[in-house]
Protein backbone atom coordinates (compact mmCIF):
# COMPACT_ATOMS: atom_id res chain seq x y z
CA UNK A 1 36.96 -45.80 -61.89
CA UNK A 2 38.93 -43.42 -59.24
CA UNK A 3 36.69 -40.04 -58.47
CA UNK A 4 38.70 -37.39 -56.89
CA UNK A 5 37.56 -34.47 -55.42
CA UNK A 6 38.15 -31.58 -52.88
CA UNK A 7 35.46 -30.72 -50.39
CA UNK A 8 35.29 -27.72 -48.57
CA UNK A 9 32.97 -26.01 -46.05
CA UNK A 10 31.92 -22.42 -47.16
CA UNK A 11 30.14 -19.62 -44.94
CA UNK A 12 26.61 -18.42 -46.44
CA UNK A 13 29.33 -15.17 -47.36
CA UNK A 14 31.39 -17.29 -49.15
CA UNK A 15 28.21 -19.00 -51.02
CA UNK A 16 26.73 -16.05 -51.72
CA UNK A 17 29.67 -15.16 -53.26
CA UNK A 18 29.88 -18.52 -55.60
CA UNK A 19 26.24 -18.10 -56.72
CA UNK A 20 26.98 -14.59 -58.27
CA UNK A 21 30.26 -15.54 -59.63
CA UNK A 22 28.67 -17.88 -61.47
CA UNK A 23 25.61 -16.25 -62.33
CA UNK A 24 22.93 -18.00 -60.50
CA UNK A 25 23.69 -21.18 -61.38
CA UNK A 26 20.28 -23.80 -61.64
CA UNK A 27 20.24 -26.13 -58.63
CA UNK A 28 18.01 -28.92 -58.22
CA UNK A 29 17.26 -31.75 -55.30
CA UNK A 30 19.12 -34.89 -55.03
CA UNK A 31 17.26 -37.38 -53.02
CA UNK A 32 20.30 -39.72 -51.33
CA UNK A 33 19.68 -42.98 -49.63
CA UNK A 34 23.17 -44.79 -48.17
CA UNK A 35 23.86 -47.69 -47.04
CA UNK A 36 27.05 -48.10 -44.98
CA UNK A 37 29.34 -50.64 -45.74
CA UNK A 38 32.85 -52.53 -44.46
CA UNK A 39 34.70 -50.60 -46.57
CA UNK A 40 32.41 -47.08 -47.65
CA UNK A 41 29.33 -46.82 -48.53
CA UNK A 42 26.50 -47.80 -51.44
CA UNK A 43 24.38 -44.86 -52.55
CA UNK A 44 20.58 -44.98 -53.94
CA UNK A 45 20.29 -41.45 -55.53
CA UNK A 46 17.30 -39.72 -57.14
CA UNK A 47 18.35 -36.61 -59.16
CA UNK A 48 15.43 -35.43 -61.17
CA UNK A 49 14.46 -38.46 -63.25
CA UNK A 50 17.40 -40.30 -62.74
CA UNK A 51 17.80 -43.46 -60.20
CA UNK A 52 21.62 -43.38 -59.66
CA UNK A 53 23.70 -46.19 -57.74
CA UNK A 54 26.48 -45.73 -56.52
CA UNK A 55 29.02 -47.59 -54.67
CA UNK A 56 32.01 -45.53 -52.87
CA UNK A 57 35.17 -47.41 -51.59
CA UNK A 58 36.91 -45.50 -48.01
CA UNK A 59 38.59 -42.08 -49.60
CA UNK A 60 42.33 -42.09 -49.55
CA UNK A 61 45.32 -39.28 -50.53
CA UNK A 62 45.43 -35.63 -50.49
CA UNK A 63 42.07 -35.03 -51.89
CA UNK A 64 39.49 -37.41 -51.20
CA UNK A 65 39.98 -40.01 -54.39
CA UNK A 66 38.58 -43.25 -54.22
CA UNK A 67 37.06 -46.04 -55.96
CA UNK A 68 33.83 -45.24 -57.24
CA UNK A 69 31.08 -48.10 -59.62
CA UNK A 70 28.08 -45.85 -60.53
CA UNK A 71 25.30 -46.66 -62.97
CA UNK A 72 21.97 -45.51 -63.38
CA UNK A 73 18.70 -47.87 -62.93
CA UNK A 74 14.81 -47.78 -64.14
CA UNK A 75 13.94 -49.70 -60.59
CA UNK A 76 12.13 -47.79 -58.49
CA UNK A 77 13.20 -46.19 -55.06
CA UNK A 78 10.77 -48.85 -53.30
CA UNK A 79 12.57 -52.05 -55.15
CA UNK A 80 15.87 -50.46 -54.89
CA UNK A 81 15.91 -50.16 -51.44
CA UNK A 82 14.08 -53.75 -50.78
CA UNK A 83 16.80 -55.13 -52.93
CA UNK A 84 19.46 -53.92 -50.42
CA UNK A 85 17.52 -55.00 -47.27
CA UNK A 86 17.53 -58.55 -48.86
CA UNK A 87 20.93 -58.40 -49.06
CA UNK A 88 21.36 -57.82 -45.68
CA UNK A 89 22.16 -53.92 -45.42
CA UNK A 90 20.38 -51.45 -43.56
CA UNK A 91 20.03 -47.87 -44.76
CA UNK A 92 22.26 -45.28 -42.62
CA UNK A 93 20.68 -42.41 -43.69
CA UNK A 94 18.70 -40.17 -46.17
CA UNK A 95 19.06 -36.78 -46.98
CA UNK A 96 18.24 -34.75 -49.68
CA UNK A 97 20.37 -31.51 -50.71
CA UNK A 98 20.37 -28.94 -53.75
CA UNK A 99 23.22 -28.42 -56.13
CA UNK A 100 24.24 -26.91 -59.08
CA UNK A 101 27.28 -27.91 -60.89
CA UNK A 102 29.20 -25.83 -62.94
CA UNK A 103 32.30 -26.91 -65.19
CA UNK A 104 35.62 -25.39 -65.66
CA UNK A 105 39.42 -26.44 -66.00
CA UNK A 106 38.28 -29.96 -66.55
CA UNK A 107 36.48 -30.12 -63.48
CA UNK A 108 32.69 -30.20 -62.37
CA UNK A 109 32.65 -27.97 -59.89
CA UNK A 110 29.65 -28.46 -57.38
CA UNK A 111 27.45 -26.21 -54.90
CA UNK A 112 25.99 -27.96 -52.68
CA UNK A 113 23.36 -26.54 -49.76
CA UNK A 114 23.37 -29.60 -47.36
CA UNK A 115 20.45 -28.28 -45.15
CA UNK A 116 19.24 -24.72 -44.47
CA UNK A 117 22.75 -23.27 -43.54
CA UNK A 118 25.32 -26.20 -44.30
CA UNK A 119 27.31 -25.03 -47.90
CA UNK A 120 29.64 -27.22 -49.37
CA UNK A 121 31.63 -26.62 -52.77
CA UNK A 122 32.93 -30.16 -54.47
CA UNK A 123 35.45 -30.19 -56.84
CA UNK A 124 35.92 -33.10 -59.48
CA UNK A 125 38.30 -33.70 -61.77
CA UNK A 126 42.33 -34.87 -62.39
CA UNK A 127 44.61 -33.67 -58.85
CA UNK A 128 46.33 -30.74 -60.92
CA UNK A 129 43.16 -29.54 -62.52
CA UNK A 130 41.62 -29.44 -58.92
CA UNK A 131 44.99 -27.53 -57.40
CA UNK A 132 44.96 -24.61 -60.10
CA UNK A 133 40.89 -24.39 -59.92
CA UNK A 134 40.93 -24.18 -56.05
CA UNK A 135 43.57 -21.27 -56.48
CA UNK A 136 41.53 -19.52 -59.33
CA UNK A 137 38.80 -19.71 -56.58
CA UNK A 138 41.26 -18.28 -53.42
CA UNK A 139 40.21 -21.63 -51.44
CA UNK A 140 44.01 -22.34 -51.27
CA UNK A 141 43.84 -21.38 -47.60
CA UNK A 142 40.67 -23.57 -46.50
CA UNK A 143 40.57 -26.98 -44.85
CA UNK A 144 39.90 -29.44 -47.06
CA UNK A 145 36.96 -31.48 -45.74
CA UNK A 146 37.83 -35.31 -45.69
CA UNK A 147 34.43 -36.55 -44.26
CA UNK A 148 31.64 -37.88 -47.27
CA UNK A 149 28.55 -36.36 -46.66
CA UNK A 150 27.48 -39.45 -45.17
CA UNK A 151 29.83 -39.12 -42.13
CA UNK A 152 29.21 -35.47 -41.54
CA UNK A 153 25.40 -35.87 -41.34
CA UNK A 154 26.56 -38.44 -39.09
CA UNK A 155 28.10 -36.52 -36.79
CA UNK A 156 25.78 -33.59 -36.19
């Protein structure tokens, strides 16, 4: 399956904003453990009772779409992450961050607070569906953020 989505950075203004707009949406914690690989990255992820993996091909075209296997697993964290070490990967990094999605045009539309003062918004969905719900939102003018979470943690 292709994901596509648009990232972009928001000031705690601009969050604040988002959070009333959509009336205090319900965010929860995702635990994320990620493994780097040749060509992305494989992603352990903990999201209430849910044990998601994940694995995320390198992100290509005007919003970040690429190749994306996900399924969700009974194994614990523990045997999850031994199962990885025997095959030779080392995690890269955990992190944990709350989100709340909510859905319109088509698309999930996610909130993420990265770490105390590091706000995200995601946007999933089909390429048109993201362009009209990006202008319904007046993002049109912000940078879209190519970098997975994984290589901005990276980098601070």
């Amino acid at each position: 399956m292709v994901e596509t989505e648009a990232k972009i950075k928001l000031t705690r203004e601009e969050f604040e904003k988002f959070i009333n707009l959509f009336n205090h949406p319900y965010f929860f914690v995702q635990e994320n453990i990620l493994y780097s690989i040749s060509e992305g990255f494989v992603r352990i992820r903990k999201e209430k009772e849910k044990k998601i993996l994940t694995l995320k091909k390198s992100a290509e075209g005007a919003f970040n779409s690429r190749e994306e296997i996900e399924f969700e697993t009974k194994s614990d964290i523990t045997t999850l992450k031994d199962f990885f070490t025997n095959l030779g990967l080392k995690e890269s990094l955990s992190f944990r961050k709350r989100r709340a999605n909510i859905y319109k045009n088509d698309c999930t539309i996610s909130i993420d607070i990265l770490k105390e003062d590091d706000y995200y918004i995601e946007i999933e969905g089909e390429s048109e569906k993201i362009k009209q719900t990006i202008n319904e939102l007046n993002l049109q003018n912000h940078k879209l953020e190519k970098r997975s979470y994984l290589e901005i943690l990276k980098s601070q």
